[in-house]
C-alpha atoms as a PDB file:
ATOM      1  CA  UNK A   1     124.508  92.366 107.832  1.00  0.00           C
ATOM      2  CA  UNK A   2     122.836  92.482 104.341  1.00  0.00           C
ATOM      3  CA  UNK A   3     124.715  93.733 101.508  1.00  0.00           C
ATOM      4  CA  UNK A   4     123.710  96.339  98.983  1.00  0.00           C
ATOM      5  CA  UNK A   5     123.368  93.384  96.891  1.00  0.00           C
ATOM      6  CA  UNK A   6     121.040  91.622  99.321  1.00  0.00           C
ATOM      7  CA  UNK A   7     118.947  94.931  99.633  1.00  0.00           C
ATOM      8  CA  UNK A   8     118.148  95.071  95.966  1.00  0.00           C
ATOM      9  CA  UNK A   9     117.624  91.867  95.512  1.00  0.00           C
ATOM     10  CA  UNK A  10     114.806  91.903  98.434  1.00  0.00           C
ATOM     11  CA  UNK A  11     113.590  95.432  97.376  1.00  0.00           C
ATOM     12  CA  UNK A  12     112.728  93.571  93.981  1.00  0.00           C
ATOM     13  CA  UNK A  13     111.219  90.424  95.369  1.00  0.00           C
ATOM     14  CA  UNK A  14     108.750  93.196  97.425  1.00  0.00           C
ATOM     15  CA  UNK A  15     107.996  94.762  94.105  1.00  0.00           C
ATOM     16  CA  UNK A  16     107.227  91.501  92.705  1.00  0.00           C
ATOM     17  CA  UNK A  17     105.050  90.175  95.112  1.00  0.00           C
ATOM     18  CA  UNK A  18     102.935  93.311  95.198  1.00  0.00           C
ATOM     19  CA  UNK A  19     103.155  93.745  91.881  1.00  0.00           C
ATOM     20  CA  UNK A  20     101.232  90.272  91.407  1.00  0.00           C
ATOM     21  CA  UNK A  21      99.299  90.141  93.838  1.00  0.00           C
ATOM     22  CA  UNK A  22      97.822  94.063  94.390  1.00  0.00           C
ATOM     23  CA  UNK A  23      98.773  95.580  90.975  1.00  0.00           C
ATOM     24  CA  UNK A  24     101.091  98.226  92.091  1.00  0.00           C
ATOM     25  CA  UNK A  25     103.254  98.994  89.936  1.00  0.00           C
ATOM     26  CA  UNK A  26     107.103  98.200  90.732  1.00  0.00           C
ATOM     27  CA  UNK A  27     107.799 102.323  90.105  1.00  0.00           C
ATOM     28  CA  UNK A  28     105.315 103.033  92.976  1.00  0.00           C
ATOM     29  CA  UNK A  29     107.259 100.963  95.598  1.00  0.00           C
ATOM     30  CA  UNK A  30     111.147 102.772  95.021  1.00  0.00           C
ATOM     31  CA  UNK A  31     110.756 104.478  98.020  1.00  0.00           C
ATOM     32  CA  UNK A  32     109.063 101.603 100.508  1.00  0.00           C
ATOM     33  CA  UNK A  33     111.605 101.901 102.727  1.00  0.00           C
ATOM     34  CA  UNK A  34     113.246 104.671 104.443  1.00  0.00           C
ATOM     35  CA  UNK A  35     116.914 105.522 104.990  1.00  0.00           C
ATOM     36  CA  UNK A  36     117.422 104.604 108.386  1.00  0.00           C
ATOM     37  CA  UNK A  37     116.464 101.724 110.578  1.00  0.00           C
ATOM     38  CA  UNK A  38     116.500 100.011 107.065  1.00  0.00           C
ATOM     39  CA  UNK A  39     116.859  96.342 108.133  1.00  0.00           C
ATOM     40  CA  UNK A  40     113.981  96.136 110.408  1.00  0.00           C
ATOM     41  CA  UNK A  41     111.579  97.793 107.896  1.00  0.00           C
ATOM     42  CA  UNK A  42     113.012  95.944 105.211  1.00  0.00           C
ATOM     43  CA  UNK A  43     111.920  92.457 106.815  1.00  0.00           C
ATOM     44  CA  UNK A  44     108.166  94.176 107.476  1.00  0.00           C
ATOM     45  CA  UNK A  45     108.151  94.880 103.938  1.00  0.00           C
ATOM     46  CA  UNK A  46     109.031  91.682 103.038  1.00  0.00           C
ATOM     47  CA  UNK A  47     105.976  90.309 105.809  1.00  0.00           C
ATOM     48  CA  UNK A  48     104.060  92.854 104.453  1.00  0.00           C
ATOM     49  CA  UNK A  49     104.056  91.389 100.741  1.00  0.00           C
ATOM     50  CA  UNK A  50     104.130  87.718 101.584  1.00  0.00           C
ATOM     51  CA  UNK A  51     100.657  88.692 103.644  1.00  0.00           C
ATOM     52  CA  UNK A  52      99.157  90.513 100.843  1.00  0.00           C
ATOM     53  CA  UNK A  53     100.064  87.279  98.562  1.00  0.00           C
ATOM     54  CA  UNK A  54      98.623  84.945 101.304  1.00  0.00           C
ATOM     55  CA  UNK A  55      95.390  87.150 101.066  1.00  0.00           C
ATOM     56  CA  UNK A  56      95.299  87.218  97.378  1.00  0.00           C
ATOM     57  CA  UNK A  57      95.638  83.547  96.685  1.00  0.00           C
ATOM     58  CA  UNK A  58      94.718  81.713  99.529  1.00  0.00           C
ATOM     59  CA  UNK A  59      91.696  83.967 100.073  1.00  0.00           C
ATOM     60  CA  UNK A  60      90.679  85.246  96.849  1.00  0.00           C
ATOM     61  CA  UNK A  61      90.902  88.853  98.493  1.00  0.00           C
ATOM     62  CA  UNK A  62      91.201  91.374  95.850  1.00  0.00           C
ATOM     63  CA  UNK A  63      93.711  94.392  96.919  1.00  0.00           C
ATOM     64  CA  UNK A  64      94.089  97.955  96.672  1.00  0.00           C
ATOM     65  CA  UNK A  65      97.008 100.641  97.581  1.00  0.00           C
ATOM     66  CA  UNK A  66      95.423 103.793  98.863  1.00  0.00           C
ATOM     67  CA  UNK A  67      96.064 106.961 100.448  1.00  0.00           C
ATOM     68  CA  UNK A  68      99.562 107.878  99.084  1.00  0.00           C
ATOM     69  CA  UNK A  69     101.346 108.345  95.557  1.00  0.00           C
ATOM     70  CA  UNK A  70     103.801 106.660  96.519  1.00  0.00           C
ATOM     71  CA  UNK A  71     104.228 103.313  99.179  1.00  0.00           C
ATOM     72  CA  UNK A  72     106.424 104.112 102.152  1.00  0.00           C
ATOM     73  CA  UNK A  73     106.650 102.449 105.361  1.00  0.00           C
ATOM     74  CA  UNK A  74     105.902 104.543 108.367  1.00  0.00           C
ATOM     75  CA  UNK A  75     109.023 105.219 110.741  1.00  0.00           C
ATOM     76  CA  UNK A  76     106.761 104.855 114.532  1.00  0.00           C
ATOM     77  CA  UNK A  77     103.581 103.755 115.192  1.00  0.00           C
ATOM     78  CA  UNK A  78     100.691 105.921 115.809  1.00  0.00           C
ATOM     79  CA  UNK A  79      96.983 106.659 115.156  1.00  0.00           C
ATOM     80  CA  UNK A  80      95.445 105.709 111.708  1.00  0.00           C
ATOM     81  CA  UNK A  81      96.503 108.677 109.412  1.00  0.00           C
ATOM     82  CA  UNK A  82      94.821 108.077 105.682  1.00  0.00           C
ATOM     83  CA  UNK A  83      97.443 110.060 104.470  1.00  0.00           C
ATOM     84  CA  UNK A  84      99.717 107.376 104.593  1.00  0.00           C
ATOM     85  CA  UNK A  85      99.413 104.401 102.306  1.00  0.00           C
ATOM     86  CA  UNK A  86      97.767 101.726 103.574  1.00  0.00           C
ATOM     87  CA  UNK A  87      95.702  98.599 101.952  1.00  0.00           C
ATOM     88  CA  UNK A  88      92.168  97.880 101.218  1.00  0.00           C
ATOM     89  CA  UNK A  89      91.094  94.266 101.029  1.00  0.00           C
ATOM     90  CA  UNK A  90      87.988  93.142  99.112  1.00  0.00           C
ATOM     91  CA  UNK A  91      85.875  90.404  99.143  1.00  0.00           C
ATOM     92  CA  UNK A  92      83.911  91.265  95.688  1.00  0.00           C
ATOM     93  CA  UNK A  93      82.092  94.585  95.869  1.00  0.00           C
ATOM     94  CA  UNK A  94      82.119  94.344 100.068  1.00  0.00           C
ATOM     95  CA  UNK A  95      85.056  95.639 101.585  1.00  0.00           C
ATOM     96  CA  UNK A  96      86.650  93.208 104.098  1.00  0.00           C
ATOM     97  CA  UNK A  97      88.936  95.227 106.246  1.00  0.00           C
ATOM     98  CA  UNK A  98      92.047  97.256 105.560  1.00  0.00           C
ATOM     99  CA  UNK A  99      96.104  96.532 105.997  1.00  0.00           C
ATOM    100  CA  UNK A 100      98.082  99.473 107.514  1.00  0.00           C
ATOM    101  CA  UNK A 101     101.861  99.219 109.345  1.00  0.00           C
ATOM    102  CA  UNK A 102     102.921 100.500 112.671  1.00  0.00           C
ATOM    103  CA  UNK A 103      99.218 101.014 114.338  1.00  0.00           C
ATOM    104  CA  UNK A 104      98.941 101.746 118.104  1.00  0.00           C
ATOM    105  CA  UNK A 105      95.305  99.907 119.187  1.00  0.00           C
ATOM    106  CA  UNK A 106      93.503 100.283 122.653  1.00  0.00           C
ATOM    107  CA  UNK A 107      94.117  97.317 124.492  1.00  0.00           C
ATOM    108  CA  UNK A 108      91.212  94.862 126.063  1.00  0.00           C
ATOM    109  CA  UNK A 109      92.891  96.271 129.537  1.00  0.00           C
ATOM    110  CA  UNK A 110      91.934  99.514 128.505  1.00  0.00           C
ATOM    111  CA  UNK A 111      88.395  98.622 127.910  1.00  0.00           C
ATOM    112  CA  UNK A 112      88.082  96.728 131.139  1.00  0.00           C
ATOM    113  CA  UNK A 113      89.002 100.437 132.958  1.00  0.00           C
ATOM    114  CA  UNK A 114      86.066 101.815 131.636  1.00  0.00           C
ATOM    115  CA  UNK A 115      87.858 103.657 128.464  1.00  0.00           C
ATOM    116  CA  UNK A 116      88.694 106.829 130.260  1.00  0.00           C
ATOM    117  CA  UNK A 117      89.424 110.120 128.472  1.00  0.00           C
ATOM    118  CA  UNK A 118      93.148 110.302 129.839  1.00  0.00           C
ATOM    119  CA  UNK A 119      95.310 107.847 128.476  1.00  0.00           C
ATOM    120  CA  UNK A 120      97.791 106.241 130.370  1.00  0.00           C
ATOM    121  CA  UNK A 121     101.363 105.220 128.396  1.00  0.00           C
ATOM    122  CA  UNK A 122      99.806 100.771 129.134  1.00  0.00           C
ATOM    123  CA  UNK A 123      96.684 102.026 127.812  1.00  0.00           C
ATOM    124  CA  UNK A 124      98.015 101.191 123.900  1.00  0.00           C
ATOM    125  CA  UNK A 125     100.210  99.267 122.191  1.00  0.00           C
ATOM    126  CA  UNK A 126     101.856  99.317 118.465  1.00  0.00           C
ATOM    127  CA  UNK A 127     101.434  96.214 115.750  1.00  0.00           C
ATOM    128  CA  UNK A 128     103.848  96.400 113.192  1.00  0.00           C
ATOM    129  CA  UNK A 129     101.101  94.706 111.038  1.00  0.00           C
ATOM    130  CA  UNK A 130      97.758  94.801 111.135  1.00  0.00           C
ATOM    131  CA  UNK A 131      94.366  93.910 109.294  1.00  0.00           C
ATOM    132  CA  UNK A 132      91.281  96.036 110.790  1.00  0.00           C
ATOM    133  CA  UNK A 133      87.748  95.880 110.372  1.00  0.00           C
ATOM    134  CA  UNK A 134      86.965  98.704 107.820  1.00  0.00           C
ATOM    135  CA  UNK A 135      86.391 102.306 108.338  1.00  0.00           C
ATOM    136  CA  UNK A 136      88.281 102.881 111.411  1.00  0.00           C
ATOM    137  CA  UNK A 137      89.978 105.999 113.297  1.00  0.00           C
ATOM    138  CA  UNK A 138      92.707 106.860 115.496  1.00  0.00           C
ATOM    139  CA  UNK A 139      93.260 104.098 117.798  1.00  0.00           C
ATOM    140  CA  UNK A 140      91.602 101.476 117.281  1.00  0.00           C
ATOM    141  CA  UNK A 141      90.262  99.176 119.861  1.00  0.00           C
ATOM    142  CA  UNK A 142      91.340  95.627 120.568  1.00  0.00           C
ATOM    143  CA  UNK A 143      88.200  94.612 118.930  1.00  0.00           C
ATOM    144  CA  UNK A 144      88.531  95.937 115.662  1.00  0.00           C
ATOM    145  CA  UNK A 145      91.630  93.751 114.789  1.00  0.00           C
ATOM    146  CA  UNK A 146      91.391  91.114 112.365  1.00  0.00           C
ATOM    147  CA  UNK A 147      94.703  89.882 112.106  1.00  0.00           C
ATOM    148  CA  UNK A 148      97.756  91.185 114.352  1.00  0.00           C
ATOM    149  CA  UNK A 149     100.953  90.994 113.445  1.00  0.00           C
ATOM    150  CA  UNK A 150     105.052  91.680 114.498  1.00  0.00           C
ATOM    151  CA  UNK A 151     107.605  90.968 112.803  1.00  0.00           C
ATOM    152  CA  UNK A 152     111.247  89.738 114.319  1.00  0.00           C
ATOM    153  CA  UNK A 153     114.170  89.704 112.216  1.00  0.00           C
ATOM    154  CA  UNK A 154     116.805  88.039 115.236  1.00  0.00           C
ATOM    155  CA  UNK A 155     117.603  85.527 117.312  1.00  0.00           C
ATOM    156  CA  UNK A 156     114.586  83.820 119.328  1.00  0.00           C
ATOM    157  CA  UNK A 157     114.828  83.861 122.973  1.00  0.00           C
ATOM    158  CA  UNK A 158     112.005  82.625 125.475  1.00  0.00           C
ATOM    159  CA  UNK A 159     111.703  86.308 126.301  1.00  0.00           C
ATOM    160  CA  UNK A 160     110.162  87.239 123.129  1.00  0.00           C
ATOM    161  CA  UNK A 161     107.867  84.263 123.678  1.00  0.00           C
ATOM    162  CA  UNK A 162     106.561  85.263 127.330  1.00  0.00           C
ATOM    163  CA  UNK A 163     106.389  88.930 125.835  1.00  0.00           C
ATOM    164  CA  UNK A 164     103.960  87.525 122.736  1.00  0.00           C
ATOM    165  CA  UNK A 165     101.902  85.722 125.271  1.00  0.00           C
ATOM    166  CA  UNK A 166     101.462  88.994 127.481  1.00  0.00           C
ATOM    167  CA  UNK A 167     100.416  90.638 124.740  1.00  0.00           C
ATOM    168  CA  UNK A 168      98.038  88.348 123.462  1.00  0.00           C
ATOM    169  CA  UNK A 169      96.242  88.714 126.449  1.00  0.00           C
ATOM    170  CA  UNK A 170      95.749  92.274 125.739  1.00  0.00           C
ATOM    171  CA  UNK A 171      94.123  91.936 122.425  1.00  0.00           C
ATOM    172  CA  UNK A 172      91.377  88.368 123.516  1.00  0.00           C
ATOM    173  CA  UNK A 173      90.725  86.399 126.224  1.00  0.00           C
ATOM    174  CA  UNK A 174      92.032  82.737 125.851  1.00  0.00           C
ATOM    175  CA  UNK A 175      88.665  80.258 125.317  1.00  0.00           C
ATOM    176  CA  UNK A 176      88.854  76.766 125.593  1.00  0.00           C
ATOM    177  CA  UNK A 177      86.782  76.576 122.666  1.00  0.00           C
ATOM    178  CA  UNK A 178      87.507  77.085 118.864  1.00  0.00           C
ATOM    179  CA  UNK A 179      85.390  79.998 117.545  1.00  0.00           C
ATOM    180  CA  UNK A 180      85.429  80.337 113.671  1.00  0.00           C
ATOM    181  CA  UNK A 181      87.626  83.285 112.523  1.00  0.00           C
ATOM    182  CA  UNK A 182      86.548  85.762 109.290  1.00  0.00           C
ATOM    183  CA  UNK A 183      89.017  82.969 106.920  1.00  0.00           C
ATOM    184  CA  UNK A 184      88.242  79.904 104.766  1.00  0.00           C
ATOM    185  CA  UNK A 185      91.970  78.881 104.513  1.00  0.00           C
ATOM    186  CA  UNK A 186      94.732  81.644 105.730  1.00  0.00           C
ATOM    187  CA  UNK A 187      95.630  82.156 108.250  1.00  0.00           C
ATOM    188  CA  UNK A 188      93.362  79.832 109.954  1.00  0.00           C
ATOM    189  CA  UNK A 189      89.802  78.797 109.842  1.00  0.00           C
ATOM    190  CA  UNK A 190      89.286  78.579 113.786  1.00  0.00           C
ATOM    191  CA  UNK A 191      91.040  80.368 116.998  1.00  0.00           C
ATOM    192  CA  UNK A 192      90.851  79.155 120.811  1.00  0.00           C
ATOM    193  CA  UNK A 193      90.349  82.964 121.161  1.00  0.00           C
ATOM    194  CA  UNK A 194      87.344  85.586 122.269  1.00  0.00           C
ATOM    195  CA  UNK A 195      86.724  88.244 120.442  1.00  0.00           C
ATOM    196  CA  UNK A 196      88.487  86.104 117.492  1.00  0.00           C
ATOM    197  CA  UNK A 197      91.007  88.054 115.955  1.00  0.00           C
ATOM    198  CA  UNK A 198      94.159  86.508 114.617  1.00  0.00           C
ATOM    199  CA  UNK A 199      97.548  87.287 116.249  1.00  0.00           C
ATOM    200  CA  UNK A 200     100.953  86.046 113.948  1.00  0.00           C
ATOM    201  CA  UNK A 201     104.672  86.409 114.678  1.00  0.00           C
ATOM    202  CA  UNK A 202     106.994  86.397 111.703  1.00  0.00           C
ATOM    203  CA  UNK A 203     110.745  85.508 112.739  1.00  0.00           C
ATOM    204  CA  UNK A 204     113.561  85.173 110.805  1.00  0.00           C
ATOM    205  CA  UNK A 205     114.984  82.594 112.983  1.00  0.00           C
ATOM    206  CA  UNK A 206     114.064  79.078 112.778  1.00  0.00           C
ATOM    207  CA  UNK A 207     114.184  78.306 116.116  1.00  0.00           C
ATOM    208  CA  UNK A 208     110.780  80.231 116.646  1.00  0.00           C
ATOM    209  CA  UNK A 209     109.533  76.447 115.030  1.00  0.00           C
ATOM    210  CA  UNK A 210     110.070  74.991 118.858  1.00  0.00           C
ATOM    211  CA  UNK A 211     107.370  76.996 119.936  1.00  0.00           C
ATOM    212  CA  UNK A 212     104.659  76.619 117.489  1.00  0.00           C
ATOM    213  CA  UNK A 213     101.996  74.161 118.813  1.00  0.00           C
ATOM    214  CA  UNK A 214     102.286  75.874 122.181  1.00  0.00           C
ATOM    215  CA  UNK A 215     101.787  78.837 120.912  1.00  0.00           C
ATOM    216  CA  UNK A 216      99.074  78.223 119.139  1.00  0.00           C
ATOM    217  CA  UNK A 217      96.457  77.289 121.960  1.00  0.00           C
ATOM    218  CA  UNK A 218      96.412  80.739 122.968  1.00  0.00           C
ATOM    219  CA  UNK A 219      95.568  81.621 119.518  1.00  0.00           C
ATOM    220  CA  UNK A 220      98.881  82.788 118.093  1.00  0.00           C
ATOM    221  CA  UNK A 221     100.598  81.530 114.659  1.00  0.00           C
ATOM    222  CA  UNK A 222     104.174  81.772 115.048  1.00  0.00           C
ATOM    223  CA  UNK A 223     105.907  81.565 111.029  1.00  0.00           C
ATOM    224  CA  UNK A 224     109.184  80.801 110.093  1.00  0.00           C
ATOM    225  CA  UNK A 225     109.999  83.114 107.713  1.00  0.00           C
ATOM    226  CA  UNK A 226     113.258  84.356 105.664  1.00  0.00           C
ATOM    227  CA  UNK A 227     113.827  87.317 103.341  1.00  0.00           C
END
């Protein structure tokens, strides 16, 4: 259980890292996180920073906070809404894609059944993180995903595993051969995936290291990572 000590502290690394690395001023993020369900979000924050950072200096993306006054993390996932803050990235003058939180996509299932009209509840899934192609609307298909991310602040358990491989499936079909992805360094150059988007789990637990290099031949990056 964090303390209110551990919260601050954490709240102010956030502002720091997005302060460096997307100019936002530390005012702007006071109310990131809502009141309840405060440690979960508080760990996507923290994700959320450390992947604008990797952007900014492994990339050379330039970033930009839009479509808010103020940044706050959305409570449930849903259909792009450009009311709520969310990230451009730029490469230059060209924009690259754009970084919004709790984002239901089509899945590559979906597509297979022809894309019908009525939705059914397997149709769509939610990313806690996730970098899209730019200029896109409610859900989004599988396709349009650049990078994919959830976040897991617990314990590790094989479940979690089998679950991240299941849903893998629904966002690229597993290729034998590397296809280059849209990055020079971060998160990774090449991905044994088709189409080739990117699909990360950040866990708190360092146990989730056990898993890596299996993992990663169906195209997922598994991070250790720690608030």
């Amino acid at each position: 259980m964090l303390t209110q000590a551990d919260i601050i502290r954490i709240k102010n690394q956030i502002a720091d890292i997005l302060y460096a690395n997307a100019n936002i001023a530390p005012a702007r993020t006071n109310t990131l996180l809502p009141i309840h369900s405060l440690q979960g979000k508080l760990y996507e924050a923290h994700v959320l920073a450390t992947v604008c950072k990797k952007l900014a200096t492994e990339e050379n993306f330039s970033i930009k906070l839009v479509g808010g006054s103020n940044l706050i993390l959305k409570q449930k996932g849903g259909a792009i809404n450009r009311q709520d803050p969310y990230f451009e990235i730029w490469d230059g003058t060209t924009l690259f894609g754009e970084l919004f939180t709790d984002i239901y996509f089509n899945t590559l299932s979906y597509e297979m059944k022809g894309s019908p009209i009525r939705q059914t509840y397997g149709d769509y899934h939610e990313l806690d993180i996730v970098l899209l192609e730019p200029n896109k609307n409610g859900y989004p298909k599988h396709s349009d995903i650049i990078i994919a991310i959830e976040c897991k602040n617990t314990s590790i358990k094989k479940s979690i595993i089998r679950e991240l491989l299941g849903f893998r499936r629904e966002l690229s079909f597993y290729t034998q051969m590397s296809f280059p992805t849209f990055f020079s360094i971060w998160p990774a150059r090449q991905i044994n995936s088709q189409p080739n988007s990117i699909h990360m789990l950040y866990c708190s637990d360092i146990r989730i290291n056990r898993f890596t290099t299996n993992c990663l031949q169906f195209g997922i990056i598994l991070q250790h990572h720690k608030m």
